[in-house]
PDB file of N, CA and C in Angstrom:
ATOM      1  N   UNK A   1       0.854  -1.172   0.000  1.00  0.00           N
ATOM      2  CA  UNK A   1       0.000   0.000   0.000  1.00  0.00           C
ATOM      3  C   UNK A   1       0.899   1.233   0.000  1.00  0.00           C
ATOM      4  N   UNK A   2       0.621   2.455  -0.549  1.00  0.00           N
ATOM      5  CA  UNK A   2       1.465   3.386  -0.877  1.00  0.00           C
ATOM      6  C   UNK A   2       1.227   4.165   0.467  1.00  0.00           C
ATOM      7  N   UNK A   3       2.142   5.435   0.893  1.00  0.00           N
ATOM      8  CA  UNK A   3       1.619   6.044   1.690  1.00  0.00           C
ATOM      9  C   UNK A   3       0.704   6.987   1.410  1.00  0.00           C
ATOM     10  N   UNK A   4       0.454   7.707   0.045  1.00  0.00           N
ATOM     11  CA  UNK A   4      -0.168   8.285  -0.045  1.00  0.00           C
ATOM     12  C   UNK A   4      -2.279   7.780   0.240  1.00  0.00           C
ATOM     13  N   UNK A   5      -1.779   6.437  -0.482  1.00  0.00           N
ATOM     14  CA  UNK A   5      -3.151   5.646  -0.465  1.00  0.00           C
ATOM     15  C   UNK A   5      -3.621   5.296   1.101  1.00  0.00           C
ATOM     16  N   UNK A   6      -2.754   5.308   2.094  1.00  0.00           N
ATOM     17  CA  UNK A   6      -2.581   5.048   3.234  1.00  0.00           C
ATOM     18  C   UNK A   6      -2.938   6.210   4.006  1.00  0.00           C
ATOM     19  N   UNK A   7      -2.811   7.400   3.561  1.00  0.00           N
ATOM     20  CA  UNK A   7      -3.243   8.717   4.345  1.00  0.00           C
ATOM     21  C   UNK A   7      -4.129   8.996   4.191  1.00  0.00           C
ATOM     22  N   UNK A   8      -4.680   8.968   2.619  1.00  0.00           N
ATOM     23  CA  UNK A   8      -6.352   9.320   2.233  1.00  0.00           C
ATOM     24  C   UNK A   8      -7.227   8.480   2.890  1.00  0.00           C
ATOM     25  N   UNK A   9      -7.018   7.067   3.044  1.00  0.00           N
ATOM     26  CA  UNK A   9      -7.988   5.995   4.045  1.00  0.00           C
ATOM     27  C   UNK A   9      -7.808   6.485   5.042  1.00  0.00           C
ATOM     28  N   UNK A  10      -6.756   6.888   5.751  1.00  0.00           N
ATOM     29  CA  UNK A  10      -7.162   7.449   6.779  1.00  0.00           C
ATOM     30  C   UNK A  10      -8.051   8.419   7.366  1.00  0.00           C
ATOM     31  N   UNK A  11      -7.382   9.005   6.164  1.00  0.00           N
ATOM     32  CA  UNK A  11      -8.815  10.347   6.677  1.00  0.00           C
ATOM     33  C   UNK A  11     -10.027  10.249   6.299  1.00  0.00           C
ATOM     34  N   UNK A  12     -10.353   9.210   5.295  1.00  0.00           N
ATOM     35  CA  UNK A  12     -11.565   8.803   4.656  1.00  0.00           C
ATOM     36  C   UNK A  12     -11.916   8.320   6.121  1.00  0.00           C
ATOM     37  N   UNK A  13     -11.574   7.387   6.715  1.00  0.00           N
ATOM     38  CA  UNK A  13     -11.964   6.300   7.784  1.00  0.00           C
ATOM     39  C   UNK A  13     -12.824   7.689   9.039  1.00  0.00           C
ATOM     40  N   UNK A  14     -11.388   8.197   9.160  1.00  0.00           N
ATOM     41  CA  UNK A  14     -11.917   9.317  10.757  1.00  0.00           C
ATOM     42  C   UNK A  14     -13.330  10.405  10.454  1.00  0.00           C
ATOM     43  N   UNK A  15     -13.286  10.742   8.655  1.00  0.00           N
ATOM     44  CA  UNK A  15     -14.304  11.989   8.602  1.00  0.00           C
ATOM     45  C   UNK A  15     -15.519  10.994   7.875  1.00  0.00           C
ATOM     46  N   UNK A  16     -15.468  10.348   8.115  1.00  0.00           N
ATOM     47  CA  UNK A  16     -17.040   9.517   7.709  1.00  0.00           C
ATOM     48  C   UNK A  16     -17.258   8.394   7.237  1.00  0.00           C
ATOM     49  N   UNK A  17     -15.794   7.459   6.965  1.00  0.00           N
ATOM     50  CA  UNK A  17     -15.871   6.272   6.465  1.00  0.00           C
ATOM     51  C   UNK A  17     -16.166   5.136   7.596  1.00  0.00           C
ATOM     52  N   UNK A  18     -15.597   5.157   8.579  1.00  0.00           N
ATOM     53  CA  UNK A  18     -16.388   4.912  10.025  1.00  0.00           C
ATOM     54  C   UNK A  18     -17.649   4.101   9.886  1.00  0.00           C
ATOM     55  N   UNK A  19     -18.335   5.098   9.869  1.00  0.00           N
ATOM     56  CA  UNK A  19     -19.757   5.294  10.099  1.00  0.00           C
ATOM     57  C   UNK A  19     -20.397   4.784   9.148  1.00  0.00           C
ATOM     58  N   UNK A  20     -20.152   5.390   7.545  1.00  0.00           N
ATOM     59  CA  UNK A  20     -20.860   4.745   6.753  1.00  0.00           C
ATOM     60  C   UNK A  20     -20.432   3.147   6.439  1.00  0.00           C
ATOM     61  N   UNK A  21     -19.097   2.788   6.989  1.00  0.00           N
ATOM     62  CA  UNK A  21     -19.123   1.044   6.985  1.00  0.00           C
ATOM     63  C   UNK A  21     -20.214   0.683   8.059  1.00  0.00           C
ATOM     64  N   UNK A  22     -19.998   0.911   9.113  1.00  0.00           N
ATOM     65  CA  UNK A  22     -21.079   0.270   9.861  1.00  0.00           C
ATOM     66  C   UNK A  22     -22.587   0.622   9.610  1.00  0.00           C
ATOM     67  N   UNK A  23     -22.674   1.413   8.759  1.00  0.00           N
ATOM     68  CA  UNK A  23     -23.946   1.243   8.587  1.00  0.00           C
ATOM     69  C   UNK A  23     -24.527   0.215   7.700  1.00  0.00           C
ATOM     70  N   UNK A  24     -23.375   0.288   6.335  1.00  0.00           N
ATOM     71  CA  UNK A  24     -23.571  -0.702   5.430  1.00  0.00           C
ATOM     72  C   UNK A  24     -23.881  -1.950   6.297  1.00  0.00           C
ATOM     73  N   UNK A  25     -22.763  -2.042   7.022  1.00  0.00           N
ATOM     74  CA  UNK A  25     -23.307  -3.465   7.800  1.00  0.00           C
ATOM     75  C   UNK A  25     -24.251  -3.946   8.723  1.00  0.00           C
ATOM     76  N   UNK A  26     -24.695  -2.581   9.064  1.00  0.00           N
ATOM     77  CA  UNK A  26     -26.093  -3.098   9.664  1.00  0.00           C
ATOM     78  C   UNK A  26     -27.452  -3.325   8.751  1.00  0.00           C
ATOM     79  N   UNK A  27     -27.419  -2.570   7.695  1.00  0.00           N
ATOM     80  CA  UNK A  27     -28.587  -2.937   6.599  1.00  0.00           C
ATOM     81  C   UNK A  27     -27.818  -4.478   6.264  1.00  0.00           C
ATOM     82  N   UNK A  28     -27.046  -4.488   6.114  1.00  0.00           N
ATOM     83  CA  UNK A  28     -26.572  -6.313   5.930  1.00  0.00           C
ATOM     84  C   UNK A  28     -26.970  -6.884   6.851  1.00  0.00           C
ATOM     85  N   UNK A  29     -26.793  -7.177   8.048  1.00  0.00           N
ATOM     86  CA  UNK A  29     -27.289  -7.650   9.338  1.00  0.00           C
ATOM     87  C   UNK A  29     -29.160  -7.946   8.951  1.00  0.00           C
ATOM     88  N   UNK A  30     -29.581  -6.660   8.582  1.00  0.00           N
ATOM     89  CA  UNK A  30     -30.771  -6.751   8.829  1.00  0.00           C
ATOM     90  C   UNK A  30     -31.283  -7.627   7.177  1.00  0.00           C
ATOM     91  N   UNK A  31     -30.781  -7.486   6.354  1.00  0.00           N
ATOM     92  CA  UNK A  31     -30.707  -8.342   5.421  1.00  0.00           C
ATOM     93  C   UNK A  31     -31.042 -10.029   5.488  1.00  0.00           C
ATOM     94  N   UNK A  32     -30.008 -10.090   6.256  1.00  0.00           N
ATOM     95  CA  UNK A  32     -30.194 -11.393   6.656  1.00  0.00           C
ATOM     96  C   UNK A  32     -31.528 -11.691   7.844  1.00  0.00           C
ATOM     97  N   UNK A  33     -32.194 -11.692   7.489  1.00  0.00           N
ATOM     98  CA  UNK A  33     -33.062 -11.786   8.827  1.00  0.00           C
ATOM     99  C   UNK A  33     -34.162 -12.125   7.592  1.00  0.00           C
ATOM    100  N   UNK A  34     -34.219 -12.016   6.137  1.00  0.00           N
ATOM    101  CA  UNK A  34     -35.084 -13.207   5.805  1.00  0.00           C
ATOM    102  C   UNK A  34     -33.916 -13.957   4.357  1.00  0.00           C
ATOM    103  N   UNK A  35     -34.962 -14.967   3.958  1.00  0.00           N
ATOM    104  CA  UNK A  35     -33.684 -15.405   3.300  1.00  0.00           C
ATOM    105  C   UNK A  35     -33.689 -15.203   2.019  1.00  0.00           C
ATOM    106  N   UNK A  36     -34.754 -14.534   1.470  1.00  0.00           N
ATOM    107  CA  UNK A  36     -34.820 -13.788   0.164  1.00  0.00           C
ATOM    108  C   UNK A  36     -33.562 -12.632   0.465  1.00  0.00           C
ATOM    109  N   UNK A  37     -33.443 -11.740   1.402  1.00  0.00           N
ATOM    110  CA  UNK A  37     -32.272 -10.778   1.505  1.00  0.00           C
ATOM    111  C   UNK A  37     -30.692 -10.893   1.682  1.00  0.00           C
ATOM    112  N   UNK A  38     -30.475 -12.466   1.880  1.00  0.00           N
ATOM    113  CA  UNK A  38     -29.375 -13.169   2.445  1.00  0.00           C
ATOM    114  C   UNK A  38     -28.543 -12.464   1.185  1.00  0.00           C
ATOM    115  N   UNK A  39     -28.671 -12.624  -0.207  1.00  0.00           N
ATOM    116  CA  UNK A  39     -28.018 -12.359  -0.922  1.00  0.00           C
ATOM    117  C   UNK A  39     -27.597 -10.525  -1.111  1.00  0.00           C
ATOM    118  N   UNK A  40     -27.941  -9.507  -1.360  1.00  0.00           N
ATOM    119  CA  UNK A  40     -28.060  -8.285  -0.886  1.00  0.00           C
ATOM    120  C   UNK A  40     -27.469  -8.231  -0.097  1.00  0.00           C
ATOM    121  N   UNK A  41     -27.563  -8.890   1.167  1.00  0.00           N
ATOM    122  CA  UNK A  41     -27.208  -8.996   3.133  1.00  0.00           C
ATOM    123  C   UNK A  41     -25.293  -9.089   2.733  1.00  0.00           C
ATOM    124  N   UNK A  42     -25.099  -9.811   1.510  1.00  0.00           N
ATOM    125  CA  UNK A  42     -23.091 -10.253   1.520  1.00  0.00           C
ATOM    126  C   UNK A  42     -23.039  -9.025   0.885  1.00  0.00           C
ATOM    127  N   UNK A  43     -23.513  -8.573  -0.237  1.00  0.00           N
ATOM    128  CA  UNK A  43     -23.519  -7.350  -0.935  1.00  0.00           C
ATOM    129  C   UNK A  43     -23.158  -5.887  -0.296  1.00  0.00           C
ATOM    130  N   UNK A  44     -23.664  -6.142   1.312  1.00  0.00           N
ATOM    131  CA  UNK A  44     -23.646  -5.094   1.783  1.00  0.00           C
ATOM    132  C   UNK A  44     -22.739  -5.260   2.615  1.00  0.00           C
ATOM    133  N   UNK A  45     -22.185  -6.176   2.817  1.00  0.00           N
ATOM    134  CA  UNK A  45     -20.969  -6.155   3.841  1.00  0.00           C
ATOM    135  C   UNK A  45     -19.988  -6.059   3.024  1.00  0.00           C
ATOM    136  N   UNK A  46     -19.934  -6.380   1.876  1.00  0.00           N
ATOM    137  CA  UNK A  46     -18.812  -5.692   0.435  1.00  0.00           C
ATOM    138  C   UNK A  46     -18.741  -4.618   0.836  1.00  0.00           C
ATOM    139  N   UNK A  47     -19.778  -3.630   0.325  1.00  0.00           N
ATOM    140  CA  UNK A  47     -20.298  -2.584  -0.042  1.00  0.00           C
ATOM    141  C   UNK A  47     -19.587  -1.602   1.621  1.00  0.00           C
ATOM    142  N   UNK A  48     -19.508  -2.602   2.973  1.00  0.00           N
ATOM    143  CA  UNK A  48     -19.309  -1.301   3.648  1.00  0.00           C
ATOM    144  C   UNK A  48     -17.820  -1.578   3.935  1.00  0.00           C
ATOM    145  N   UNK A  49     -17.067  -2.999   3.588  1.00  0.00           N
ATOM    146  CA  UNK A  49     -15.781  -2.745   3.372  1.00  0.00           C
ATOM    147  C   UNK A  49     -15.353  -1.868   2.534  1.00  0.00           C
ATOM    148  N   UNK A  50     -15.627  -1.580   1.193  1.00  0.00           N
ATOM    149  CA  UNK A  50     -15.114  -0.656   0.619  1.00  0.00           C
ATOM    150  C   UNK A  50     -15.747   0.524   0.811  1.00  0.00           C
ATOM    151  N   UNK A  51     -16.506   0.737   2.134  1.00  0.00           N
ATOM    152  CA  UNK A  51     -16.835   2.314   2.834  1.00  0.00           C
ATOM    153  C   UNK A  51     -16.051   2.631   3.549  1.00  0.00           C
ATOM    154  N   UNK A  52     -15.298   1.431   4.668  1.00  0.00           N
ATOM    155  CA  UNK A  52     -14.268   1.567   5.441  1.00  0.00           C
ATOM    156  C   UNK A  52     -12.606   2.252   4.453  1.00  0.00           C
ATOM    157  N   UNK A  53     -12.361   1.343   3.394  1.00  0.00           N
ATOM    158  CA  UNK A  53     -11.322   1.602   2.909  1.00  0.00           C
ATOM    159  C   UNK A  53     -11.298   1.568   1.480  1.00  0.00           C
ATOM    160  N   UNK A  54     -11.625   3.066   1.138  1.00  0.00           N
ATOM    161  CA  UNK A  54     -11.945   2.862  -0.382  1.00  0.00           C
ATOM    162  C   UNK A  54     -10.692   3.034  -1.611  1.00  0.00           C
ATOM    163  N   UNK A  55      -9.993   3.931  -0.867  1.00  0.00           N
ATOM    164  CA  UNK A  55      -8.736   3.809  -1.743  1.00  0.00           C
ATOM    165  C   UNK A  55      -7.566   2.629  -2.040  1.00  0.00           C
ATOM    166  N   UNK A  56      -7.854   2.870  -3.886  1.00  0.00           N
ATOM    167  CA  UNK A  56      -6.745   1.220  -3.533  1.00  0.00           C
ATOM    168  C   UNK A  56      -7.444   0.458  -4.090  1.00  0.00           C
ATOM    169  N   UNK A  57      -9.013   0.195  -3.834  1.00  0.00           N
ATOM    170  CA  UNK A  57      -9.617  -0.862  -4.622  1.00  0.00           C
ATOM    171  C   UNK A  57     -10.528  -0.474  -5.362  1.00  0.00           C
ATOM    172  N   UNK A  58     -10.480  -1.500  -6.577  1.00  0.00           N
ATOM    173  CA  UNK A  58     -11.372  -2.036  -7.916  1.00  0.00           C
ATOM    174  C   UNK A  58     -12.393  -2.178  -7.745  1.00  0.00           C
ATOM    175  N   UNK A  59     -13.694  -2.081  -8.367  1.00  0.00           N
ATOM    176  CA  UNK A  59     -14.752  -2.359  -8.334  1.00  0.00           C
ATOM    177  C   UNK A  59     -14.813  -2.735  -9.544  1.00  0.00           C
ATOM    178  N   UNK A  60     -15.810  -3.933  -9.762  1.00  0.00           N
ATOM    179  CA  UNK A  60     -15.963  -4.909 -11.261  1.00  0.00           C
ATOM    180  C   UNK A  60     -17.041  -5.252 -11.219  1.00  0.00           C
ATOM    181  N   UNK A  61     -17.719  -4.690 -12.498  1.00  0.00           N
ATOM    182  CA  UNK A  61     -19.001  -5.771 -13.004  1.00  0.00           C
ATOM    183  C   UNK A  61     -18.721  -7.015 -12.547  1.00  0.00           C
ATOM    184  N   UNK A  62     -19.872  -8.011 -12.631  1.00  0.00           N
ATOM    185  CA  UNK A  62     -19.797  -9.552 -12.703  1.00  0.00           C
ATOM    186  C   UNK A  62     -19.480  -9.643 -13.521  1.00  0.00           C
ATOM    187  N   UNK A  63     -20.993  -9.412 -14.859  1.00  0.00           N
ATOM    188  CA  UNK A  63     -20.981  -9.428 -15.873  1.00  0.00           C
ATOM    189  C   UNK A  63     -19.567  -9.515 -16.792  1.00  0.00           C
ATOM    190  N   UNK A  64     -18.781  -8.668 -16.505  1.00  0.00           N
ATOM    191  CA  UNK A  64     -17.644  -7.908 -17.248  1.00  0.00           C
ATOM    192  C   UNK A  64     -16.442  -9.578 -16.706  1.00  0.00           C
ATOM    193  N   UNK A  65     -16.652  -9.435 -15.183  1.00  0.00           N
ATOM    194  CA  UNK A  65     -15.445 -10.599 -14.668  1.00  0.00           C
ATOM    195  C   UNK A  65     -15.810 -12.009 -15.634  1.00  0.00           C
ATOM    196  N   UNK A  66     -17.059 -12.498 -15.412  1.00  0.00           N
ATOM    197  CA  UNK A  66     -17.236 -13.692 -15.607  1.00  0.00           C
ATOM    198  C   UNK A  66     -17.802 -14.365 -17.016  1.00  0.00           C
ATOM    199  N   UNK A  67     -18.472 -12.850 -17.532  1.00  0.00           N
ATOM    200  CA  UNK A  67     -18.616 -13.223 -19.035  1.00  0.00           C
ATOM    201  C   UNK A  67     -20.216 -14.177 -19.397  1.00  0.00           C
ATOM    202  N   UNK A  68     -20.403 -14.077 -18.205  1.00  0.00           N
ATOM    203  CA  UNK A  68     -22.010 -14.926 -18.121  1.00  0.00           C
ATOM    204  C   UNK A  68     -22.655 -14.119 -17.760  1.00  0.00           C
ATOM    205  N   UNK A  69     -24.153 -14.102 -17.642  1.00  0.00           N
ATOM    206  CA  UNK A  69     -25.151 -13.236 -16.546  1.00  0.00           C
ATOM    207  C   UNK A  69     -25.656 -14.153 -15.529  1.00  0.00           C
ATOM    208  N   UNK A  70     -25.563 -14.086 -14.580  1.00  0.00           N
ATOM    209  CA  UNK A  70     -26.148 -14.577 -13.450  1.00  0.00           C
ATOM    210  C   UNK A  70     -27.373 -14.252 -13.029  1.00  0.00           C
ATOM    211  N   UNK A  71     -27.808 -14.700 -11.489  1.00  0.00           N
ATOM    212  CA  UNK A  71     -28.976 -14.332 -10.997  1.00  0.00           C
ATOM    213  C   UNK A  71     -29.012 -12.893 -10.294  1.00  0.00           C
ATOM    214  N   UNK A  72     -27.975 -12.354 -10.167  1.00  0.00           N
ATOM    215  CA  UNK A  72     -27.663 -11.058  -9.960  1.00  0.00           C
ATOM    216  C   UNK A  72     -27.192  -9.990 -10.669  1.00  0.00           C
ATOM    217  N   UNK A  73     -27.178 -10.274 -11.875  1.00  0.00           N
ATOM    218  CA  UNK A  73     -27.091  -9.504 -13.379  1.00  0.00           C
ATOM    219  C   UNK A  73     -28.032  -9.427 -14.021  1.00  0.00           C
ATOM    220  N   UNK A  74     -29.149 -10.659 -13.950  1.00  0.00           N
ATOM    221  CA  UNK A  74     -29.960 -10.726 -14.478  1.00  0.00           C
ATOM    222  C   UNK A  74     -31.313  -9.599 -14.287  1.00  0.00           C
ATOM    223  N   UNK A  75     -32.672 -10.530 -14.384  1.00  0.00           N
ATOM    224  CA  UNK A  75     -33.703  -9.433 -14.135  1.00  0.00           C
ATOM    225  C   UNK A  75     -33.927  -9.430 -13.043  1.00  0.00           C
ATOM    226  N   UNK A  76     -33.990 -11.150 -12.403  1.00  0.00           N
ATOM    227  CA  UNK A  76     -33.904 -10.550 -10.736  1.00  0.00           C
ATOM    228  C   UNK A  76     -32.915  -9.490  -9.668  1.00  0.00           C
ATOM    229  N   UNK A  77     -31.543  -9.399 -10.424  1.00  0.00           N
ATOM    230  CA  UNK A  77     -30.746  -8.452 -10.132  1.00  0.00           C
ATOM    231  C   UNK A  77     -31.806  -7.152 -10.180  1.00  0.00           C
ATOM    232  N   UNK A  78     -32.287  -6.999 -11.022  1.00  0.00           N
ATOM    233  CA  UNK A  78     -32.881  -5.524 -11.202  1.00  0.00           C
ATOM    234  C   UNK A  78     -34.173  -4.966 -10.614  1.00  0.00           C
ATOM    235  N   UNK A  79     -34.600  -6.533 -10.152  1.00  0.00           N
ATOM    236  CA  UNK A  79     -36.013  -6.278  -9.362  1.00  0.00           C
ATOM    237  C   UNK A  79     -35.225  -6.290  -8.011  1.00  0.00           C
ATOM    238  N   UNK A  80     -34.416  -6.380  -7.556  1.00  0.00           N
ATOM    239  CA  UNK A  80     -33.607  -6.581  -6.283  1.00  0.00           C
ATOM    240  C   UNK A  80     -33.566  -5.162  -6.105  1.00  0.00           C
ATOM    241  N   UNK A  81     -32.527  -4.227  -6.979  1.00  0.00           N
ATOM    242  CA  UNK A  81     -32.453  -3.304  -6.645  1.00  0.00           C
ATOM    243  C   UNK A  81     -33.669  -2.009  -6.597  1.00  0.00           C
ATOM    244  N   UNK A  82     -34.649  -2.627  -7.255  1.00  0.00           N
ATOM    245  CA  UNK A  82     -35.506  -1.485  -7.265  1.00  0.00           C
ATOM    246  C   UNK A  82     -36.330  -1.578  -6.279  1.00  0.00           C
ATOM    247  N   UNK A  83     -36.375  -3.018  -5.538  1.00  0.00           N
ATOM    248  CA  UNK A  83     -37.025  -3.278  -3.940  1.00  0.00           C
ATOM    249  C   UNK A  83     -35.875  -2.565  -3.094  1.00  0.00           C
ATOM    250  N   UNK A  84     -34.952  -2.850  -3.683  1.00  0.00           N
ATOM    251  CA  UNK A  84     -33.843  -1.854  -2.663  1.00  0.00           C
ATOM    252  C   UNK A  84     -33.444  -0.321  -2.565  1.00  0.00           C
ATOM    253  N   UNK A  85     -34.350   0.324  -3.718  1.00  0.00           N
ATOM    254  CA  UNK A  85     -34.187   1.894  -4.192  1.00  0.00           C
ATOM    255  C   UNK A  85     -35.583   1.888  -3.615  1.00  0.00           C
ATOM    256  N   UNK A  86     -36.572   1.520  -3.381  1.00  0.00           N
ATOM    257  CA  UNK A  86     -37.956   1.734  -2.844  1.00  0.00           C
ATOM    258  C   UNK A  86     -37.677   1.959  -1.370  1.00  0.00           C
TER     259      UNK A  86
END
């Protein structure tokens, strides 16, 4: 890790990255609590690792990695998120 990449997480972490990881992870937490959300529920514990420490890492389509569409690329992907934008 560079130092520069190492100072910006830092200060990302102290002025609000903190907070918005644990939050991610509590909508994950609560995710899991049925099992239609279980999937979303890992999504969001991604989602608040790279709230904790965003500099430094990649973010990738599936689509793009794996070259298939899945059940999370697909249309249920999209009805997922729009139960999740509601």
């Amino acid at each position: 890790m560079s130092v520069l990449r190492l100072i910006f997480n830092f200060f990302w972490f102290i002025l609000g990255g903190f907070v918005m990881g644990l939050a991610w992870w509590l909508i994950g937490l609560l995710c899991f609590i049925s099992i239609i959300g279980i999937p979303f529920g890992r999504a969001c514990f991604v989602m608040g690792e790279l709230a904790f420490w965003p500099f430094g890492q990649d973010v990738i389509n599936r689509r793009y990695l794996n070259k298939v569409d899945d059940i999370g690329t697909g249309a249920f992907g999209t009805l997922g998120n729009i139960i999740w934008f509601v």
